[in-house]
N, C-alpha and C. Protein backbone atom coordinates (compact mmCIF):
# COMPACT_ATOMS: atom_id res chain seq x y z
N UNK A 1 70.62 108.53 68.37
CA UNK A 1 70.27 107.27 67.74
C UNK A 1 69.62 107.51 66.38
N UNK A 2 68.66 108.48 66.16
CA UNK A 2 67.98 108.65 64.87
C UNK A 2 68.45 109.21 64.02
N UNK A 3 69.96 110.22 64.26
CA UNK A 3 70.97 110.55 63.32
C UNK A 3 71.45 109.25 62.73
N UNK A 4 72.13 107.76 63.81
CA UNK A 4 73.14 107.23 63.20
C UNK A 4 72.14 105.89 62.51
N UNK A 5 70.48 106.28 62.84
CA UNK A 5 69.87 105.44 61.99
C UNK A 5 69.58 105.84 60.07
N UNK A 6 69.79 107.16 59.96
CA UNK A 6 69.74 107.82 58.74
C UNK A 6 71.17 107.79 58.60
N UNK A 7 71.88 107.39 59.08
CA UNK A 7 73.40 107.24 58.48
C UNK A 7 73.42 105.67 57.86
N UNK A 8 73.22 104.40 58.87
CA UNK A 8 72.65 103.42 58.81
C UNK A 8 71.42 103.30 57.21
N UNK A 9 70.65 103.82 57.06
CA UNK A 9 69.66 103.35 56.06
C UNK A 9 70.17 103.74 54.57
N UNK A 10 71.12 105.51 54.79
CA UNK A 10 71.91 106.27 53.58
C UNK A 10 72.87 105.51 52.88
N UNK A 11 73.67 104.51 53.86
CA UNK A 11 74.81 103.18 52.98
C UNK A 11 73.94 102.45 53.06
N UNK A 12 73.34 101.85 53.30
CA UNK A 12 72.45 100.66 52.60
C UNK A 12 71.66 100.75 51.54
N UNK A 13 70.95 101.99 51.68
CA UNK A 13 70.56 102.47 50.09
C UNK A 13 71.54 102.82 49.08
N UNK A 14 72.18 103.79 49.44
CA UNK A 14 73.84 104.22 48.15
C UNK A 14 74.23 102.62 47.69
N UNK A 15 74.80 101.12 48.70
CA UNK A 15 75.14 100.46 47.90
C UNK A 15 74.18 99.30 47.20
N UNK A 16 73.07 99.79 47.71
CA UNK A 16 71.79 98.70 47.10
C UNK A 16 71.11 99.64 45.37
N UNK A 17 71.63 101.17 44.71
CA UNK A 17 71.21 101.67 44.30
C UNK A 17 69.91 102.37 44.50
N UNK A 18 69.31 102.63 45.18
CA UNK A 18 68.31 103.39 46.16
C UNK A 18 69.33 104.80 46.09
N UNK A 19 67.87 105.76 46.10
CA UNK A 19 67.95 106.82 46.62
C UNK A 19 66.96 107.19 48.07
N UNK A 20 67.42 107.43 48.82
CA UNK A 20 66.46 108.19 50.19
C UNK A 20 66.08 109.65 49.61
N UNK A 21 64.50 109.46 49.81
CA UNK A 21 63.90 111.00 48.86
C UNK A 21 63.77 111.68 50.38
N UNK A 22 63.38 111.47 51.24
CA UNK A 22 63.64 112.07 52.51
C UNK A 22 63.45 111.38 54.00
N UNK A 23 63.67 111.90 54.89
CA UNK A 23 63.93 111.76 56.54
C UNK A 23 62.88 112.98 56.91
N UNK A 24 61.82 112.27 57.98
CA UNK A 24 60.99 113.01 58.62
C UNK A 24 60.66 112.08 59.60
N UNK A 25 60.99 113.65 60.72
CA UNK A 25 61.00 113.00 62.29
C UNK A 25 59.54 113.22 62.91
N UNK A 26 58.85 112.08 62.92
CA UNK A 26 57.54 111.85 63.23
C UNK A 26 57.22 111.70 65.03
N UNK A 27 56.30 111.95 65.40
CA UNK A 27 56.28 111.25 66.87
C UNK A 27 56.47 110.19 67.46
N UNK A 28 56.68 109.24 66.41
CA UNK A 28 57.04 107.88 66.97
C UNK A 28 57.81 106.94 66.13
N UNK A 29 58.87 107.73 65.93
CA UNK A 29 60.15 107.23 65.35
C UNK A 29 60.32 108.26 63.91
N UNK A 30 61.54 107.81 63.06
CA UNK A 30 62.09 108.32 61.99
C UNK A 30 62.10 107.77 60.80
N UNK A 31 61.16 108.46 59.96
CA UNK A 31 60.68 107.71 58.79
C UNK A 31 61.51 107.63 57.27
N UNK A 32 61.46 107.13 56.77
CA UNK A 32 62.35 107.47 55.64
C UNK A 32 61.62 107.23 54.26
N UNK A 33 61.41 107.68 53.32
CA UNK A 33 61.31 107.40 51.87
C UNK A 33 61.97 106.80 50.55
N UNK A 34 61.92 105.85 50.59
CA UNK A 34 63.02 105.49 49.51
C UNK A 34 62.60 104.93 47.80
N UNK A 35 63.41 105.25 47.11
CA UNK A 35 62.94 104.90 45.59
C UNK A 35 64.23 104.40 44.57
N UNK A 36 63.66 103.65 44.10
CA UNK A 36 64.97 103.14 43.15
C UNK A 36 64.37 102.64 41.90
N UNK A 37 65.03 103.28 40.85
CA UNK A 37 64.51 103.22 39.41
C UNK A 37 65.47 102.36 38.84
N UNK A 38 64.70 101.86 37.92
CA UNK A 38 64.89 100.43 37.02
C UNK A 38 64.48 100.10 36.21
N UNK A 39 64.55 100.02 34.70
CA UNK A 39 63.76 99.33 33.61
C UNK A 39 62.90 98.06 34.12
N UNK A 40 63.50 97.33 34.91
CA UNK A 40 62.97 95.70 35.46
C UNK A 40 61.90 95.99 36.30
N UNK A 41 61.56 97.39 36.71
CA UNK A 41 60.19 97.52 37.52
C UNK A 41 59.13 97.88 36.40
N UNK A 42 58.94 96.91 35.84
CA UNK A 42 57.10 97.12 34.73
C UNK A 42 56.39 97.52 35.07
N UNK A 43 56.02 97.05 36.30
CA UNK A 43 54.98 97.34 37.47
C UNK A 43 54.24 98.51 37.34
N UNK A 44 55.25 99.25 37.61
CA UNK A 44 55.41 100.49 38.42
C UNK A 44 55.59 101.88 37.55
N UNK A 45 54.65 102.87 37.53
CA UNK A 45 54.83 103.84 36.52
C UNK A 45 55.99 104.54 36.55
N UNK A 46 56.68 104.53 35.29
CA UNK A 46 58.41 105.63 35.32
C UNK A 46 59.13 104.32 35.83
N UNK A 47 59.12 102.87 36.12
CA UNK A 47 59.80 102.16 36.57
C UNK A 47 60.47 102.38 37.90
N UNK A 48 59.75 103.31 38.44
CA UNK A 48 60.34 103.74 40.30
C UNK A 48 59.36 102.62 41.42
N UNK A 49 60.42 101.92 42.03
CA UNK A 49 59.56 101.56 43.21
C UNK A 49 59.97 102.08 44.26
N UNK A 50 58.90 102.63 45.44
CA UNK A 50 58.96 103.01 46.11
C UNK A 50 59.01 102.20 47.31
N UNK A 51 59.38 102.21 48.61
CA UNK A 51 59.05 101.93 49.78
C UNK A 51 59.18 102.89 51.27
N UNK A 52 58.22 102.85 51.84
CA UNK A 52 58.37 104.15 52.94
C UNK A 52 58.65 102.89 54.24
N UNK A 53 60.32 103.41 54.98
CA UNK A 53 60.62 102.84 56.23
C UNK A 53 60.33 103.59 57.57
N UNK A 54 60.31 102.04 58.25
CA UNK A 54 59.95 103.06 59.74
C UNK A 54 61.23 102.59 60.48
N UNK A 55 61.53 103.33 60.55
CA UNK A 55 62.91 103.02 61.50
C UNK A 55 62.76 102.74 62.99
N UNK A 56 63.00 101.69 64.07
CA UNK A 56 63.41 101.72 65.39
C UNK A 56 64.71 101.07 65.66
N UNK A 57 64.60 101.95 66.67
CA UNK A 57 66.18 101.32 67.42
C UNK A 57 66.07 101.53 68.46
N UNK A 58 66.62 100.13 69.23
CA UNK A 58 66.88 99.88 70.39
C UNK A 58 68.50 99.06 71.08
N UNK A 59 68.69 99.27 71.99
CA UNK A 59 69.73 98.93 72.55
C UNK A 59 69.87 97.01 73.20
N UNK A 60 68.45 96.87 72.92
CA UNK A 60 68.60 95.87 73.50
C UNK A 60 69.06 94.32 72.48
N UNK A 61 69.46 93.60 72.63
CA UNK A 61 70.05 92.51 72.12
C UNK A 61 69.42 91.57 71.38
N UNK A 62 69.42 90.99 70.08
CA UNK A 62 68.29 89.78 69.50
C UNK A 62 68.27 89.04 70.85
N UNK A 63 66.84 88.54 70.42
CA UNK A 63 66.68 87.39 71.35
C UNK A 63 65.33 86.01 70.61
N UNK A 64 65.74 85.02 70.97
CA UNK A 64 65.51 84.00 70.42
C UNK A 64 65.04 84.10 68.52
N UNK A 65 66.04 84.75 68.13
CA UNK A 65 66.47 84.70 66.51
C UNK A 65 65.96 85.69 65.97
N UNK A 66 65.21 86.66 66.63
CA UNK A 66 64.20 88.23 66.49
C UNK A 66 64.54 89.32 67.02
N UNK A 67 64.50 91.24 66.56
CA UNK A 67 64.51 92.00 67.13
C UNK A 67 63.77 92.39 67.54
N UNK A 68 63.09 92.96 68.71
CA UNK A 68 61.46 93.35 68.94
C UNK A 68 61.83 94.59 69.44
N UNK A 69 60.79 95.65 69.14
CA UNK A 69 60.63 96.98 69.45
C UNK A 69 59.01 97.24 69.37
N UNK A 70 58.86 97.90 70.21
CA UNK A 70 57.33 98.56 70.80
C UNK A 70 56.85 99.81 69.47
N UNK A 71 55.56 100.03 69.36
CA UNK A 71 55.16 100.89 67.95
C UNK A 71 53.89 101.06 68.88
N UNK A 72 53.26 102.17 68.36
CA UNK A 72 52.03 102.56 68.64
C UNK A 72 50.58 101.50 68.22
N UNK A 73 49.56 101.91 68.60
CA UNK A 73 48.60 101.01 68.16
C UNK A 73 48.34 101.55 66.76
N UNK A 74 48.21 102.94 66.76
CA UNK A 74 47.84 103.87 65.50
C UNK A 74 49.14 103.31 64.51
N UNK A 75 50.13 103.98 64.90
CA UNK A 75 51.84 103.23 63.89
C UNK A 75 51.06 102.04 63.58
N UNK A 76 50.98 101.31 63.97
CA UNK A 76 50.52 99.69 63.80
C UNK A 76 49.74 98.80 62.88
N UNK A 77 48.70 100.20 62.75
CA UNK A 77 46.95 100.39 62.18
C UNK A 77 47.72 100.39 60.67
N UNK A 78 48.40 101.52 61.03
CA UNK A 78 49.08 102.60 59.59
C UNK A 78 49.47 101.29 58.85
N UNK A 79 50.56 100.70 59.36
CA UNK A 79 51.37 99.57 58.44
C UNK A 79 50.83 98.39 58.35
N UNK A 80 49.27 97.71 58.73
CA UNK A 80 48.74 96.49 58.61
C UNK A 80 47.78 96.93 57.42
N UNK A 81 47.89 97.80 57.10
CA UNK A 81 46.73 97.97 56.11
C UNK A 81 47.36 96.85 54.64
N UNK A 82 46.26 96.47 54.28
CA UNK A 82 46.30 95.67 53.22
C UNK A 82 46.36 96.24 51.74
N UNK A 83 47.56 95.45 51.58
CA UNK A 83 48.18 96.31 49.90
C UNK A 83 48.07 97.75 49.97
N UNK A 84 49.06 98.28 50.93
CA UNK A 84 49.11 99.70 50.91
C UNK A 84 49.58 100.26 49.20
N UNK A 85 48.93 101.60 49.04
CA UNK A 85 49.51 102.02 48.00
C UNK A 85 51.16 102.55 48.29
N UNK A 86 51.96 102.76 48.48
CA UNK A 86 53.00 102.42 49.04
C UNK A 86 53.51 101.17 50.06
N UNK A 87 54.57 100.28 49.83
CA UNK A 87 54.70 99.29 50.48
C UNK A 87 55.43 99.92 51.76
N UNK A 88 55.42 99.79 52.92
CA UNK A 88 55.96 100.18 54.40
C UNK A 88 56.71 98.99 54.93
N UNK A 89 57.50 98.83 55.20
CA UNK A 89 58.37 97.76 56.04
C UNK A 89 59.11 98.47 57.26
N UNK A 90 59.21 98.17 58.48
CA UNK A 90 59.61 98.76 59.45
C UNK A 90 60.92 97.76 59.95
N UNK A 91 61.80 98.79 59.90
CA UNK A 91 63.24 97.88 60.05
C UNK A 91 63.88 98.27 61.80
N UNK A 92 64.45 97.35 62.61
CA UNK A 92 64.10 97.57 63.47
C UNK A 92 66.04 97.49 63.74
N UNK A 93 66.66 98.59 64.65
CA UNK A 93 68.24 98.62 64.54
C UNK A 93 68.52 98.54 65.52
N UNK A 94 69.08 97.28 65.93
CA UNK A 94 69.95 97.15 67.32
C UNK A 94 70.93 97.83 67.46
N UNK A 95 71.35 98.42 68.27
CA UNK A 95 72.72 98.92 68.46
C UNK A 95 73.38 99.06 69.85
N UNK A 96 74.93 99.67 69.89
CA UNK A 96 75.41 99.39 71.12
C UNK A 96 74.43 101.04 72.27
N UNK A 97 74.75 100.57 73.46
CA UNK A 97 73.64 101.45 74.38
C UNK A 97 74.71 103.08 74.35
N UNK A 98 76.28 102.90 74.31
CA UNK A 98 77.25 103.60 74.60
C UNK A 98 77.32 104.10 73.02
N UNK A 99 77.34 105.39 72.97
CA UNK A 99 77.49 105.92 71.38
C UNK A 99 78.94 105.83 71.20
N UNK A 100 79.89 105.64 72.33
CA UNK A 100 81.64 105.63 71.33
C UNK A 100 81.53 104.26 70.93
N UNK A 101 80.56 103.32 71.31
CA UNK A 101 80.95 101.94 70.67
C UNK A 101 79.97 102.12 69.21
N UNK A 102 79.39 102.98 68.53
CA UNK A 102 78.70 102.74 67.49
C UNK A 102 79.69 102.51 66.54
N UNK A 103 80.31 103.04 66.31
CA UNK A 103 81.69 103.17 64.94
C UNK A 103 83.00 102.88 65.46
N UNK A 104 83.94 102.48 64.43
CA UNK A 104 84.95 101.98 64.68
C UNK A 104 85.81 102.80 63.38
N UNK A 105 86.71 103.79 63.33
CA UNK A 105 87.33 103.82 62.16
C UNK A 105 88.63 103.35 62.17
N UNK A 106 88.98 102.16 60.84
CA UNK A 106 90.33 101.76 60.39
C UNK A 106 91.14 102.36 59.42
N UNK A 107 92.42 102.01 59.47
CA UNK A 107 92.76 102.91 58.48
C UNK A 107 92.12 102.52 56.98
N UNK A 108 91.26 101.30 57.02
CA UNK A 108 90.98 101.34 55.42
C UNK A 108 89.04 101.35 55.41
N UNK A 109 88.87 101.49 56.43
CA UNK A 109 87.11 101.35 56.75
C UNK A 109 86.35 102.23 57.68
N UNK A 110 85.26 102.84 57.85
CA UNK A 110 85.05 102.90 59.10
C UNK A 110 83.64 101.97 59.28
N UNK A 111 83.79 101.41 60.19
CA UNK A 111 82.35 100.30 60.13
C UNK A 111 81.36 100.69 61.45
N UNK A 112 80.14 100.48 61.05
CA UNK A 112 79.15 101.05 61.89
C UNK A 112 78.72 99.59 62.91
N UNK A 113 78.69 99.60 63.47
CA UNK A 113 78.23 98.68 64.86
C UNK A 113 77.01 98.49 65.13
N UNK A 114 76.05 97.55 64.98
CA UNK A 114 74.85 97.43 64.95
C UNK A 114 74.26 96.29 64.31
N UNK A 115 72.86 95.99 64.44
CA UNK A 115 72.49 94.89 63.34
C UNK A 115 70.88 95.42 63.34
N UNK A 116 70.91 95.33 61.70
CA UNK A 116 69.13 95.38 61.58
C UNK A 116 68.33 94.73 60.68
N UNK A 117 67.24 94.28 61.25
CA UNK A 117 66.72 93.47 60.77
C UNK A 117 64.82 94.34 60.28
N UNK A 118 64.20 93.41 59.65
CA UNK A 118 62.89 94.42 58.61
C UNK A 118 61.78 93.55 59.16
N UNK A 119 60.36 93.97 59.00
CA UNK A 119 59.49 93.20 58.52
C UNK A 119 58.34 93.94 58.31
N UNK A 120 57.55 93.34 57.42
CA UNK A 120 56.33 93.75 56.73
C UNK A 120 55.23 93.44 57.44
N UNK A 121 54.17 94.39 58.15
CA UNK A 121 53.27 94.10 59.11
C UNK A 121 52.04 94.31 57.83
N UNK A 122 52.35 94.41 56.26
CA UNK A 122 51.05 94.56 55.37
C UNK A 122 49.87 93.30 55.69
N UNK A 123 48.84 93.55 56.09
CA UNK A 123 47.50 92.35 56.74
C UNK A 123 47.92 92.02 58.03
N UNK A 124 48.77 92.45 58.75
CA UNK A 124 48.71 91.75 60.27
C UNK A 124 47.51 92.16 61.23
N UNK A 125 47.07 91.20 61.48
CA UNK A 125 45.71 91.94 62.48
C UNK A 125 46.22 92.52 63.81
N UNK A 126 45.56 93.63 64.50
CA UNK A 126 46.35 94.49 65.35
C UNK A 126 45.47 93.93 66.51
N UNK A 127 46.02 93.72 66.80
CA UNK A 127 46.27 92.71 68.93
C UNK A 127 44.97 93.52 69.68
N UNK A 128 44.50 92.77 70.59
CA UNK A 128 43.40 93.51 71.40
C UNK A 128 44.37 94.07 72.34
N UNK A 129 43.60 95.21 72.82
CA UNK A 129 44.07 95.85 74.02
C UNK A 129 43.77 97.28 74.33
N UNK A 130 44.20 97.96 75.36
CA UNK A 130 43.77 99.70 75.34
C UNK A 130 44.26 100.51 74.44
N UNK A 131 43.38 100.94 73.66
CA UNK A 131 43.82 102.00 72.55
C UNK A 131 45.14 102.87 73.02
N UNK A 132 45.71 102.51 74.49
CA UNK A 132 47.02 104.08 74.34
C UNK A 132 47.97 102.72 74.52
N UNK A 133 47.65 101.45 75.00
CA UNK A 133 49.19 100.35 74.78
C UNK A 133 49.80 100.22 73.56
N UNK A 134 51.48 100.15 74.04
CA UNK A 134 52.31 99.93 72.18
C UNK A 134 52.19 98.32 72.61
N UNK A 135 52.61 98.20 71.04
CA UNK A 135 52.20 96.79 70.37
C UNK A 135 53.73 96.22 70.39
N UNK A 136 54.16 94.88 70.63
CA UNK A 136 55.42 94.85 70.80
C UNK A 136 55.13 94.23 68.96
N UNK A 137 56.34 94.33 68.69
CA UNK A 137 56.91 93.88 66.48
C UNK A 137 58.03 92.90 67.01
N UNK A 138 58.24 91.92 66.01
CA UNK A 138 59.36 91.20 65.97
C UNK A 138 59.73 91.51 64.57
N UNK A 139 61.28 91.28 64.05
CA UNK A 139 61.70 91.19 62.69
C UNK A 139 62.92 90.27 63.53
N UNK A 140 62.55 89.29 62.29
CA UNK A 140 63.54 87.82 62.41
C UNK A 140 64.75 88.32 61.34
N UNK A 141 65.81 87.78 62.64
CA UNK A 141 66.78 88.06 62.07
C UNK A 141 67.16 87.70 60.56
N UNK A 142 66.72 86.44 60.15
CA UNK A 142 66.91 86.08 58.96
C UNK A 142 66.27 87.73 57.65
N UNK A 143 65.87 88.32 58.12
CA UNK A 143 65.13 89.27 57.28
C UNK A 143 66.28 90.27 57.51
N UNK A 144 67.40 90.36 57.04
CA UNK A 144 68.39 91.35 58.05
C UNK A 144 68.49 92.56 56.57
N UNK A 145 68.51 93.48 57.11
CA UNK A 145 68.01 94.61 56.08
C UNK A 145 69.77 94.94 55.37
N UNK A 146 70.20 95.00 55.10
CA UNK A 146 71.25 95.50 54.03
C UNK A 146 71.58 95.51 52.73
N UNK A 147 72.24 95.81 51.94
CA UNK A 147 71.66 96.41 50.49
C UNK A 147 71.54 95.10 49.41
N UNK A 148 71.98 94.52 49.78
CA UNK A 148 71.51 92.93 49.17
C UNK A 148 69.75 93.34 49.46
N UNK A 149 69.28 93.23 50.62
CA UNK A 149 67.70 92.71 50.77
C UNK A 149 67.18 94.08 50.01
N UNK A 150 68.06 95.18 50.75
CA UNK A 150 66.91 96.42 50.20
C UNK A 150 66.33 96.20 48.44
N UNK A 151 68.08 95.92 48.01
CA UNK A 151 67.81 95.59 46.28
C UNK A 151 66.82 94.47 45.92
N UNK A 152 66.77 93.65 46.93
CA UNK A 152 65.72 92.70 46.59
C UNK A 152 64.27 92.83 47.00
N UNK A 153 64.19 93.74 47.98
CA UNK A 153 62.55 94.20 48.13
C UNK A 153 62.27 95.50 46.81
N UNK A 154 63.64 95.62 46.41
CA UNK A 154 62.78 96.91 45.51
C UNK A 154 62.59 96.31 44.11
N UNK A 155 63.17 95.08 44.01
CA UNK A 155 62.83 94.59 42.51
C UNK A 155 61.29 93.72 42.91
N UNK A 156 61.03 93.42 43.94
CA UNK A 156 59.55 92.53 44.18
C UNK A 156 58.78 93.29 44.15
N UNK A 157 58.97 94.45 44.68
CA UNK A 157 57.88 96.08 44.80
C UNK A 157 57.99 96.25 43.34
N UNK A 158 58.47 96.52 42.18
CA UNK A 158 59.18 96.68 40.73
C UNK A 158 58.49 96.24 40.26
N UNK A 159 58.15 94.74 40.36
CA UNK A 159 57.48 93.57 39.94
C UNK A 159 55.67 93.41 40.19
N UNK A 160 55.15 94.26 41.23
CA UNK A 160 54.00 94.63 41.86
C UNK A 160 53.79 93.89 42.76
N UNK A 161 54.75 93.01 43.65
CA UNK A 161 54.93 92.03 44.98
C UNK A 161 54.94 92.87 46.02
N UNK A 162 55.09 92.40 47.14
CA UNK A 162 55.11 93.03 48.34
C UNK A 162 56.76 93.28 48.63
N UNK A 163 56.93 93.71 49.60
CA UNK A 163 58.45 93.48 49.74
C UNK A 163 59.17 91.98 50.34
């Protein structure tokens, strides 16, 4: 799954103009780095905005218009912090449970099988409970991560916005 999620984030960045500066496999999921340079980011010194993703994936199906996946309390802590100096958005990838159903190749495509959706936990207050329970995340589908949005969180990050 965390291979065909760095396959997954690599075309969405290539056609949003993003580069992925790297993939590091953390204890609680697969992180990614991404940057995309632009005269239109003022903001931002060298005109690079950055954003660091947290990738999850799960098998299980949207449900009532949201993807939800479980994160640590610490993961949690990490990405509610307010106006991080790097912006963090954690994109969350449904996919099929059977890996021959991930891809499909045609003779003029090969298309990846899945749907993912983002969201920004920057100021969310982190839930009471026992320091070792995960925290369940929603990302509404309307937030659906592909290189349309990526290009558009990296010109708001550009701009000194959030994503």
């Amino acid at each position: 799954m965390e291979v065909f999620q760095t396959s997954w984030v690599s075309a969405v960045a290539a056609a949003s103009g993003a580069v992925v500066l790297s993939y590091e496999i953390v204890d609680d999921g697969l992180d990614a780095m991404l940057h995309h340079r632009h005269p239109s980011h003022s903001a931002i010194p060298e005109h690079i905005a950055m954003l660091r993703l947290q990738l999850k994936a799960t098998s299980s199906p949207p449900s009532n218009g949201r993807l939800s996946t479980q994160v640590s309390r610490k993961r949690f802590a990490e990405y509610s912090v307010r106006d991080p100096s790097i912006a963090t958005i954690v994109a969350i990838l449904s996919m099929p449970s059977m890996r021959e159903h991930w891809t499909f190749a045609g003779h003029r495509a090969l298309s990846l099988f899945g749907r993912c959706a983002w969201v920004n936990l920057d100021g969310e207050t982190l839930p009471s409970g026992n320091p070792s329970d995960k925290v369940t995340i929603h990302a509404p589908l309307t937030q659906q991560f592909d290189d349309v949005t990526l290009a558009q969180i990296m010109e708001r990050i550009g701009a000194g916005g959030k994503p």
